[in-house]
PDB file of N, CA and C in Angstrom:
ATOM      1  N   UNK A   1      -7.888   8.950  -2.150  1.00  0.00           N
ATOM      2  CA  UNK A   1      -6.858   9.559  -1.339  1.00  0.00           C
ATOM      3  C   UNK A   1      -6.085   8.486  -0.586  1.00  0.00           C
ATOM      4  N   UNK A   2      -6.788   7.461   0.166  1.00  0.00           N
ATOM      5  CA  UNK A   2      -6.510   6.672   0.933  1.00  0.00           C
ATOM      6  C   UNK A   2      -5.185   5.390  -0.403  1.00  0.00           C
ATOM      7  N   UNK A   3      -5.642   5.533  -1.464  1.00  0.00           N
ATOM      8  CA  UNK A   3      -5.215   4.662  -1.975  1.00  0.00           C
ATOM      9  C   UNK A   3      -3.828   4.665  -2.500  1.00  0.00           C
ATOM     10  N   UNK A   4      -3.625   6.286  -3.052  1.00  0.00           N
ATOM     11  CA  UNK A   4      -2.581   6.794  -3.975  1.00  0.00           C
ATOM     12  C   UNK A   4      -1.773   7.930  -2.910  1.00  0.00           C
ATOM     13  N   UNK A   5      -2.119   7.443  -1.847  1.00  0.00           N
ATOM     14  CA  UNK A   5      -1.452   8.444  -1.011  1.00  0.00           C
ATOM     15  C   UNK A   5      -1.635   9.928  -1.065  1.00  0.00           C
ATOM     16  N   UNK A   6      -2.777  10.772  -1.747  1.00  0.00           N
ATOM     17  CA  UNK A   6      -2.900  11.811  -2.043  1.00  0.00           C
ATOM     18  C   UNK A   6      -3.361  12.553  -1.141  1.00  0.00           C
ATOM     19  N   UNK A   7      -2.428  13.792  -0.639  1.00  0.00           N
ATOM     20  CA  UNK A   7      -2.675  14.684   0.455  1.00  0.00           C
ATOM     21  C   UNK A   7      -4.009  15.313   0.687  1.00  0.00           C
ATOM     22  N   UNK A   8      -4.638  15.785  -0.900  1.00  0.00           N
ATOM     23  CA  UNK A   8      -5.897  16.774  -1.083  1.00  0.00           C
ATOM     24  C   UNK A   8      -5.709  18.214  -0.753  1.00  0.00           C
ATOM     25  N   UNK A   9      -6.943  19.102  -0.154  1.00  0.00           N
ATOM     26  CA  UNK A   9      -6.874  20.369  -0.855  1.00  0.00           C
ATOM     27  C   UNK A   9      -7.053  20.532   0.446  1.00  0.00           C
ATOM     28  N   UNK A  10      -6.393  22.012   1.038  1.00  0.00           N
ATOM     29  CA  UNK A  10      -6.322  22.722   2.288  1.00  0.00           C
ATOM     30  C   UNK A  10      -7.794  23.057   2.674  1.00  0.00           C
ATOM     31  N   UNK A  11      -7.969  23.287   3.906  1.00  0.00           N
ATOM     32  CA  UNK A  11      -9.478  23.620   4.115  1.00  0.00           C
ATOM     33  C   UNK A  11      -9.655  25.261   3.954  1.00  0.00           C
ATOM     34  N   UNK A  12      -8.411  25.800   3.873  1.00  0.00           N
ATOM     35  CA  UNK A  12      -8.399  27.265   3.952  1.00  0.00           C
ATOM     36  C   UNK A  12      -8.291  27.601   2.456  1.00  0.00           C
ATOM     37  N   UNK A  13      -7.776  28.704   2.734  1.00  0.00           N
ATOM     38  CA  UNK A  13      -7.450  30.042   1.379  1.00  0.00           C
ATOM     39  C   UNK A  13      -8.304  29.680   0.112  1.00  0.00           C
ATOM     40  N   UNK A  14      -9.551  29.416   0.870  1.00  0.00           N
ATOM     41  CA  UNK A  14     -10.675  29.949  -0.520  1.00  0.00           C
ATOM     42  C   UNK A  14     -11.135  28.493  -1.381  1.00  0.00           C
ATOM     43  N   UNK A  15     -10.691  27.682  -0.696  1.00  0.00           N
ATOM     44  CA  UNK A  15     -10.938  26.278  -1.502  1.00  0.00           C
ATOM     45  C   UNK A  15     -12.269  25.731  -1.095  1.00  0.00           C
ATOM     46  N   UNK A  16     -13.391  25.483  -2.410  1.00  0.00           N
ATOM     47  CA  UNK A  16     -14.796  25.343  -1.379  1.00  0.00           C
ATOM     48  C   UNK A  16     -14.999  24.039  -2.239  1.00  0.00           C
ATOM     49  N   UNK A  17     -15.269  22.540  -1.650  1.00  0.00           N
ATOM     50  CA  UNK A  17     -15.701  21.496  -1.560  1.00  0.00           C
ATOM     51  C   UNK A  17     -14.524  20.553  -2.994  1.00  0.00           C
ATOM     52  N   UNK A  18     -13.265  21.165  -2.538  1.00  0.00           N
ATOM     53  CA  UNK A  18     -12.323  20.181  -3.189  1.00  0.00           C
ATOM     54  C   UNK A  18     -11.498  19.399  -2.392  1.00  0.00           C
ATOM     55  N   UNK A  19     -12.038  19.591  -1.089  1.00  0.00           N
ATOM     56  CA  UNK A  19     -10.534  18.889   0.150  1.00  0.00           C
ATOM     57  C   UNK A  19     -10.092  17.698   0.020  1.00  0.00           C
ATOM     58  N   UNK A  20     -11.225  16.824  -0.898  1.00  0.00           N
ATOM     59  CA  UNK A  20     -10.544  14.981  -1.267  1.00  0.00           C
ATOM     60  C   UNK A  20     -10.260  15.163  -3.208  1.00  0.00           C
ATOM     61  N   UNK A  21     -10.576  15.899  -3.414  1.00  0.00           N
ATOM     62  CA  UNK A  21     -10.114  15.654  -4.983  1.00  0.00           C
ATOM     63  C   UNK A  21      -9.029  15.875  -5.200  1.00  0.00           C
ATOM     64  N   UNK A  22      -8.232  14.721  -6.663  1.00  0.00           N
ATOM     65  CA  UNK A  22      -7.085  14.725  -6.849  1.00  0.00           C
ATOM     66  C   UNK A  22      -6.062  16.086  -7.329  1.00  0.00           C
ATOM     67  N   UNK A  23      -7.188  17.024  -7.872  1.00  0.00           N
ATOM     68  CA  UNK A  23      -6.326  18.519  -8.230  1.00  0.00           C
ATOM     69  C   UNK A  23      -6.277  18.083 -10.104  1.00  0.00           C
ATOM     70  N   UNK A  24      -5.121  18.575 -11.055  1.00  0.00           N
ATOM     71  CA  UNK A  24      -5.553  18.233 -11.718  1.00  0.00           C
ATOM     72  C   UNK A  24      -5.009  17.195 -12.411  1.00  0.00           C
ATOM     73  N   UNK A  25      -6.059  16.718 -13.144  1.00  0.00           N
ATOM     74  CA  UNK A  25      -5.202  15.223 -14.143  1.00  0.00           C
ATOM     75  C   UNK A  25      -4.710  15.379 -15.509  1.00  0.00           C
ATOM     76  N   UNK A  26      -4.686  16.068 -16.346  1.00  0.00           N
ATOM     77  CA  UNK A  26      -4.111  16.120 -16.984  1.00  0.00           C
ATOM     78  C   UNK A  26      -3.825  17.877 -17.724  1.00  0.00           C
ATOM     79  N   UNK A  27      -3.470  17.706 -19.278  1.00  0.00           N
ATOM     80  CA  UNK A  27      -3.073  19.016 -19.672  1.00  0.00           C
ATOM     81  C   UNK A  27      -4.424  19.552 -20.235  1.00  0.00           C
ATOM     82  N   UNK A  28      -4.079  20.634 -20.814  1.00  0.00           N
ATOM     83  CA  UNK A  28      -5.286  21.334 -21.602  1.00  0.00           C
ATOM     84  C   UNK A  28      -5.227  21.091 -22.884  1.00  0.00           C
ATOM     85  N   UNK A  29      -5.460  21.727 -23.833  1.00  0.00           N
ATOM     86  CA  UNK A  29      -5.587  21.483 -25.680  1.00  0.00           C
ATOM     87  C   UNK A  29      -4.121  20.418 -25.827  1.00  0.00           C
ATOM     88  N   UNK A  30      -3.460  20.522 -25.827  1.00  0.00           N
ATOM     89  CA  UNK A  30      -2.148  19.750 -25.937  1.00  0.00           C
ATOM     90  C   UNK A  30      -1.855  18.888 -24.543  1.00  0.00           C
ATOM     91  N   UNK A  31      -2.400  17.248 -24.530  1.00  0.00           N
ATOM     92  CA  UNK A  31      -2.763  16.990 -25.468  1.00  0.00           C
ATOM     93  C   UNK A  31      -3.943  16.516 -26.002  1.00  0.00           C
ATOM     94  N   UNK A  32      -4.632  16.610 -24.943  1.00  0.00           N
ATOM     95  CA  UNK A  32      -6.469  16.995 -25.020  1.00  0.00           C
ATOM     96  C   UNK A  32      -7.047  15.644 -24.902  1.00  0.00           C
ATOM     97  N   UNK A  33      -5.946  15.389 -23.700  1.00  0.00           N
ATOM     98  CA  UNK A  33      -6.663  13.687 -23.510  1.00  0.00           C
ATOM     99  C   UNK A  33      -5.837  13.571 -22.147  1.00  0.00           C
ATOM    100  N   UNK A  34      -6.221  12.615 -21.229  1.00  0.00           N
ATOM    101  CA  UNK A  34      -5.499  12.342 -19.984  1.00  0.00           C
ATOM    102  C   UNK A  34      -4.749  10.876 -20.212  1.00  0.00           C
ATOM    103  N   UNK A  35      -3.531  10.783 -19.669  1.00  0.00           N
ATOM    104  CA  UNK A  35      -2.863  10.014 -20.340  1.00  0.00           C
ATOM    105  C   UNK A  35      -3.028   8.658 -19.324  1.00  0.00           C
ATOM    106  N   UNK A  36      -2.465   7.438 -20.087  1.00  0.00           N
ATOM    107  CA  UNK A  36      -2.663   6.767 -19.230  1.00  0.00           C
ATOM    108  C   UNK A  36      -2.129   5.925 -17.976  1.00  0.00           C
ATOM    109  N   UNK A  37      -2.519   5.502 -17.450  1.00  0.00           N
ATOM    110  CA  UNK A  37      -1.709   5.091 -15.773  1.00  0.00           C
ATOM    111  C   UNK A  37      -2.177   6.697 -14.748  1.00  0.00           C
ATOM    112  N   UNK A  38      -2.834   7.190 -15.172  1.00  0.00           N
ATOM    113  CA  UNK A  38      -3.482   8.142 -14.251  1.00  0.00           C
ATOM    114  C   UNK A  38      -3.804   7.686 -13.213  1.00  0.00           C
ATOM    115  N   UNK A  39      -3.359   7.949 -11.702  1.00  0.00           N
ATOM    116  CA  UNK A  39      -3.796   7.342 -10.617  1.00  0.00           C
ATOM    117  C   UNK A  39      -5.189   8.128 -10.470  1.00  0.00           C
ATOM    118  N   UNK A  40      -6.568   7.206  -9.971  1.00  0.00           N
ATOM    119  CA  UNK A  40      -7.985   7.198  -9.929  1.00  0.00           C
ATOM    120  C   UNK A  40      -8.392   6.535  -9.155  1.00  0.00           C
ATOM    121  N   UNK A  41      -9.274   6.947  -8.320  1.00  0.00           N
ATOM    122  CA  UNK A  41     -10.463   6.443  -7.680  1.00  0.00           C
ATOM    123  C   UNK A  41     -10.538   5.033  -8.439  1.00  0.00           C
ATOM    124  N   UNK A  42     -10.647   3.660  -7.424  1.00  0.00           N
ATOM    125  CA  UNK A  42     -10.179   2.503  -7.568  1.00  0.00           C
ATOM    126  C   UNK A  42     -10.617   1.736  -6.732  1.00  0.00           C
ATOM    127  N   UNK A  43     -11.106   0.168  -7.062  1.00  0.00           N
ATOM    128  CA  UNK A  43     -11.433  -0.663  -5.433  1.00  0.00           C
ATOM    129  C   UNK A  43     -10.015  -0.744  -4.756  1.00  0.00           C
ATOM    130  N   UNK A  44      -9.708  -1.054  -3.832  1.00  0.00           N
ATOM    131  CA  UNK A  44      -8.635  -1.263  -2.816  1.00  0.00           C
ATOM    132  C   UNK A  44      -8.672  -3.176  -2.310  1.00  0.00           C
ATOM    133  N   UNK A  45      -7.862  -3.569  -2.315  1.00  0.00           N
ATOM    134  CA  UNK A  45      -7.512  -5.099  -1.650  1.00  0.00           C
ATOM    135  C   UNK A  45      -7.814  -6.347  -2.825  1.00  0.00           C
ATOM    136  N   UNK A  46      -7.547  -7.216  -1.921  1.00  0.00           N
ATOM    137  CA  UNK A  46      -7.532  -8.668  -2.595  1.00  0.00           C
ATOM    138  C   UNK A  46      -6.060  -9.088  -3.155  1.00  0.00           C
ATOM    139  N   UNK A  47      -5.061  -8.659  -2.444  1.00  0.00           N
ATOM    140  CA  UNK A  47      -4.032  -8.450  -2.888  1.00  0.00           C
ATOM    141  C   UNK A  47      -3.425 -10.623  -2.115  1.00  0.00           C
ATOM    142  N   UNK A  48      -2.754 -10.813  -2.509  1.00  0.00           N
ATOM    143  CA  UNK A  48      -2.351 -11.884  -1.939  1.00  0.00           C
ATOM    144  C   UNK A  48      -1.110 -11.745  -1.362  1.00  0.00           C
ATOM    145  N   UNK A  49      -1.709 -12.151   0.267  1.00  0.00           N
ATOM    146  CA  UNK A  49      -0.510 -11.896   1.177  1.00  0.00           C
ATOM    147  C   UNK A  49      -0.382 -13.293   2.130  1.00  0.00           C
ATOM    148  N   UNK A  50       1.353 -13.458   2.229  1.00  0.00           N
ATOM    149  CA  UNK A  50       1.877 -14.764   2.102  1.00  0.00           C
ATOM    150  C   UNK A  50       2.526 -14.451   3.956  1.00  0.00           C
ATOM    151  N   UNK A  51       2.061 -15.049   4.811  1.00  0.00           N
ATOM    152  CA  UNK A  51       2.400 -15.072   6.444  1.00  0.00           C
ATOM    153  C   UNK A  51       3.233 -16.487   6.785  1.00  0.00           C
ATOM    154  N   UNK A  52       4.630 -16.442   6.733  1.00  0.00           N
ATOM    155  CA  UNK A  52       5.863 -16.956   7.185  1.00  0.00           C
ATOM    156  C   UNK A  52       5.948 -17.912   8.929  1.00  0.00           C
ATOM    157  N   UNK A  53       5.779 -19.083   8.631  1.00  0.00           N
ATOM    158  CA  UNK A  53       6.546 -19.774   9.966  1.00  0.00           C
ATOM    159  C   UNK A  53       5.430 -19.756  10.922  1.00  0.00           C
ATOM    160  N   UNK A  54       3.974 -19.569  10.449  1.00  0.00           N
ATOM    161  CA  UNK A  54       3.181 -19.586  11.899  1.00  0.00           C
ATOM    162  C   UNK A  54       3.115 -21.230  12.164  1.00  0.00           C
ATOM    163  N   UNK A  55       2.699 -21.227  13.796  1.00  0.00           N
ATOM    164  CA  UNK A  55       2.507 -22.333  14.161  1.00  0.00           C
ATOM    165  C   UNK A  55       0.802 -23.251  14.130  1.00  0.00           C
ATOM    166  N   UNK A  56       0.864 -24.717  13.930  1.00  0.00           N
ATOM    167  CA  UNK A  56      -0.707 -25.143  14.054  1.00  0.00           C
ATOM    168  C   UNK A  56      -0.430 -25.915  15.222  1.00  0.00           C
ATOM    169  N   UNK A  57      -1.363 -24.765  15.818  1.00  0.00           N
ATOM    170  CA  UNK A  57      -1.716 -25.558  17.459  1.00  0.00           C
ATOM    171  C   UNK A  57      -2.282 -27.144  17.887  1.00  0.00           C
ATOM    172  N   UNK A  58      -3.454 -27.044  16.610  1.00  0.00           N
ATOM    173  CA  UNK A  58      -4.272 -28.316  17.132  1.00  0.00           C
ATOM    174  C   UNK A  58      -5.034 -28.489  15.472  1.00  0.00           C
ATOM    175  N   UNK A  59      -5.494 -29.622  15.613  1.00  0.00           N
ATOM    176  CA  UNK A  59      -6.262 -29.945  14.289  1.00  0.00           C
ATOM    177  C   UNK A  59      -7.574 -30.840  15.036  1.00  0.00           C
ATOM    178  N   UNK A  60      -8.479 -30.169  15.044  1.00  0.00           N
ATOM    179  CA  UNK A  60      -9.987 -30.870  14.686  1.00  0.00           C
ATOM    180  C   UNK A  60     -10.634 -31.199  14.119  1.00  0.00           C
ATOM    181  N   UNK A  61     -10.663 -32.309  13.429  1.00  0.00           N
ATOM    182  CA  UNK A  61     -11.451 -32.680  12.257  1.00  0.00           C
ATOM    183  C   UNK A  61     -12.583 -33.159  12.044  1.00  0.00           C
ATOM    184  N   UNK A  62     -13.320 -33.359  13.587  1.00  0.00           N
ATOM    185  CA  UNK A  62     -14.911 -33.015  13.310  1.00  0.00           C
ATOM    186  C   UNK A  62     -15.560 -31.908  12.850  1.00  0.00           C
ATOM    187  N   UNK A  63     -15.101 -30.953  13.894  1.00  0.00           N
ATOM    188  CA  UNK A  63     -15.383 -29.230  13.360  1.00  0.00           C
ATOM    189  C   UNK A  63     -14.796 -28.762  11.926  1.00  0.00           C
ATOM    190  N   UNK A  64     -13.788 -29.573  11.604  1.00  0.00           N
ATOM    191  CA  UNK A  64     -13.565 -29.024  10.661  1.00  0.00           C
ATOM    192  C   UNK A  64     -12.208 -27.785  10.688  1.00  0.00           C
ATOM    193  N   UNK A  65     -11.643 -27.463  11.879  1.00  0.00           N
ATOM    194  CA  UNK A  65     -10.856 -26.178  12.586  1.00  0.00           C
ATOM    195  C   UNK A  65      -9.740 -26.495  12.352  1.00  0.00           C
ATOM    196  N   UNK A  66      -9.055 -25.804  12.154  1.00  0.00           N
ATOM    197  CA  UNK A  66      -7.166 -25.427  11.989  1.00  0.00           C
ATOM    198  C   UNK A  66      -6.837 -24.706  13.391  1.00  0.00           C
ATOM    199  N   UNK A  67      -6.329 -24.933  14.481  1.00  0.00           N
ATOM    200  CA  UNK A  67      -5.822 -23.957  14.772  1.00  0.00           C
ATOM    201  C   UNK A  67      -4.536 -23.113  15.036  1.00  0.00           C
ATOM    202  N   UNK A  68      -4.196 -21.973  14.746  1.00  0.00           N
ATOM    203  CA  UNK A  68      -3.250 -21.295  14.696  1.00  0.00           C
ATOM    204  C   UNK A  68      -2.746 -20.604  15.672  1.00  0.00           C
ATOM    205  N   UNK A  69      -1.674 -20.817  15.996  1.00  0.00           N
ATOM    206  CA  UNK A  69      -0.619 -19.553  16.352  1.00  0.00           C
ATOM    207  C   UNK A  69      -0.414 -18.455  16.032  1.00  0.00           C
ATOM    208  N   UNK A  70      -0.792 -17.311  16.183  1.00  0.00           N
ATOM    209  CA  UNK A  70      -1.228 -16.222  15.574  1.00  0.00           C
ATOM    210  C   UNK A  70      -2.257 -15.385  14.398  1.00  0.00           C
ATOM    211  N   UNK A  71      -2.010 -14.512  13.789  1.00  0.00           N
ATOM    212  CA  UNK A  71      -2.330 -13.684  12.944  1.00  0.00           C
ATOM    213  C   UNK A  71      -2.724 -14.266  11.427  1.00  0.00           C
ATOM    214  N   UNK A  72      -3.686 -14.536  11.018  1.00  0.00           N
ATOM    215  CA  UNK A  72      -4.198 -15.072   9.877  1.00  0.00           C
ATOM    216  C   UNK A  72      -4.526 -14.148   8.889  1.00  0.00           C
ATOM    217  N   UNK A  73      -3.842 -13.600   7.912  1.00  0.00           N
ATOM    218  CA  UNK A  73      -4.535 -12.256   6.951  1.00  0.00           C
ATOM    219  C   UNK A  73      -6.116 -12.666   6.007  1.00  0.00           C
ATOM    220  N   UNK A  74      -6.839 -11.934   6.006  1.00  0.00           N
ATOM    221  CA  UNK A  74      -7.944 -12.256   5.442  1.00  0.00           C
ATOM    222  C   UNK A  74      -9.322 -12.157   5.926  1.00  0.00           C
ATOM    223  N   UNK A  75     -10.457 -11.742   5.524  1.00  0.00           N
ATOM    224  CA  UNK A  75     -11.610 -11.598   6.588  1.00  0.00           C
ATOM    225  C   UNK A  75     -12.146 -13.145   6.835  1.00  0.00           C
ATOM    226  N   UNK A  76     -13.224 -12.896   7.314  1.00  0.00           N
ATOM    227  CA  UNK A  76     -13.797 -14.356   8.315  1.00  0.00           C
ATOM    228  C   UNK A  76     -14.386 -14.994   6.538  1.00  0.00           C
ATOM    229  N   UNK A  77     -14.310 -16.113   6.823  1.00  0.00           N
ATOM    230  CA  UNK A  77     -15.355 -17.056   5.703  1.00  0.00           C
ATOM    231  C   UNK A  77     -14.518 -16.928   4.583  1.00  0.00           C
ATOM    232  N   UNK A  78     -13.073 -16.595   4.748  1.00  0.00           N
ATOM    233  CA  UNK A  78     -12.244 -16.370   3.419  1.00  0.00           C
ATOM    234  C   UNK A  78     -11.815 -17.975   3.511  1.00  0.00           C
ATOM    235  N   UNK A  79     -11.235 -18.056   2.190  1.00  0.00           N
ATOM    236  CA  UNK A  79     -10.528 -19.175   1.956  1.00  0.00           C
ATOM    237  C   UNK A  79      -9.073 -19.078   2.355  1.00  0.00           C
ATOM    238  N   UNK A  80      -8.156 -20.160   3.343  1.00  0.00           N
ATOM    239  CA  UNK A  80      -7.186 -20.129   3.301  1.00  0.00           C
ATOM    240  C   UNK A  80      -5.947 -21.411   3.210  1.00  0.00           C
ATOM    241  N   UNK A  81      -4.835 -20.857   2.290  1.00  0.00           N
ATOM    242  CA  UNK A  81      -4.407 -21.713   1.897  1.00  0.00           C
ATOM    243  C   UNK A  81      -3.219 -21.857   2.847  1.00  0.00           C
ATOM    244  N   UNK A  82      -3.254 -23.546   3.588  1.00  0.00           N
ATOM    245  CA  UNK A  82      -1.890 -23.641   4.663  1.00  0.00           C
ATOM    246  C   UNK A  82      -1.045 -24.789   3.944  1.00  0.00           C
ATOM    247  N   UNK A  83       0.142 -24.609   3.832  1.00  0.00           N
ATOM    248  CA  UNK A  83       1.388 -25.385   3.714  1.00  0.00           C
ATOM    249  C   UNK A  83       2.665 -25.492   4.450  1.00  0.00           C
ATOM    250  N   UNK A  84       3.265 -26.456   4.050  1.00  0.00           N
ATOM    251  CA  UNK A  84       4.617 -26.935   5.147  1.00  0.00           C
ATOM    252  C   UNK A  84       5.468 -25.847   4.656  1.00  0.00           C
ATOM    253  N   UNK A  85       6.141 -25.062   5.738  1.00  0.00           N
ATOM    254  CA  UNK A  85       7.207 -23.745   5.842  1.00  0.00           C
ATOM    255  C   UNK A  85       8.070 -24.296   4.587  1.00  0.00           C
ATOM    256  N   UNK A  86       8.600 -23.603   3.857  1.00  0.00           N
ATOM    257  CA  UNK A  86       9.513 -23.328   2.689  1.00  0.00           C
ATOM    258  C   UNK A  86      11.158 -23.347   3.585  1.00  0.00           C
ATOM    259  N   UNK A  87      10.716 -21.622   4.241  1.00  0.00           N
ATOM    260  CA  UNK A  87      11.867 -21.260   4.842  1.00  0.00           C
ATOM    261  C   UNK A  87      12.018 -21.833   6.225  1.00  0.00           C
ATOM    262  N   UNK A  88      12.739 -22.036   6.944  1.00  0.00           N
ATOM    263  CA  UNK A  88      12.794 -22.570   8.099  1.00  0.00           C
ATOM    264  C   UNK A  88      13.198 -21.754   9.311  1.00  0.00           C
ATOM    265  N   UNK A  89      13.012 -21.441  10.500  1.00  0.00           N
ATOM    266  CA  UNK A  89      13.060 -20.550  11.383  1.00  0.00           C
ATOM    267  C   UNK A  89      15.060 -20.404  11.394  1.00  0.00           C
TER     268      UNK A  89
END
């Protein structure tokens, strides 16, 4: 739901334990197969996302530390890749 944007099933008028399922996926006898690019239940992330113009505060190179001016995308212990701005403020 979360992924494909899918609303799901009302809690009312008689609907009993479909409120996250997609409804239906494909046709019946014709053509008796679900076609493909069917949006499905799927992992989510790892997408590569590119953060513009931040600043490096300080560099420590005992510790080993970068530090930044803001917002870093990615969880802790990720790998990240820093380079000199492209675009310029």
């Amino acid at each position: 739901m979360k992924r494909h944007n899918f609303k799901g099933v009302s809690a009312s008028h008689g609907s009993h334990r479909n409120h996250r399922k997609p409804g239906s996926i494909g046709a019946s006898s014709t053509p008796s197969r679900v076609f493909k690019g069917m949006r499905m239940a799927g992992r989510m992330g790892g997408e590569r996302v590119t953060v513009l113009n931040l600043v490096v505060h300080s560099v420590d190179a005992e510790k080993g530390l970068l530090l930044v001016k803001g917002a870093v995308p990615g969880a802790r212990g990720r790998i990240v890749f820093v380079r000199n701005a492209v675009k310029g403020k």
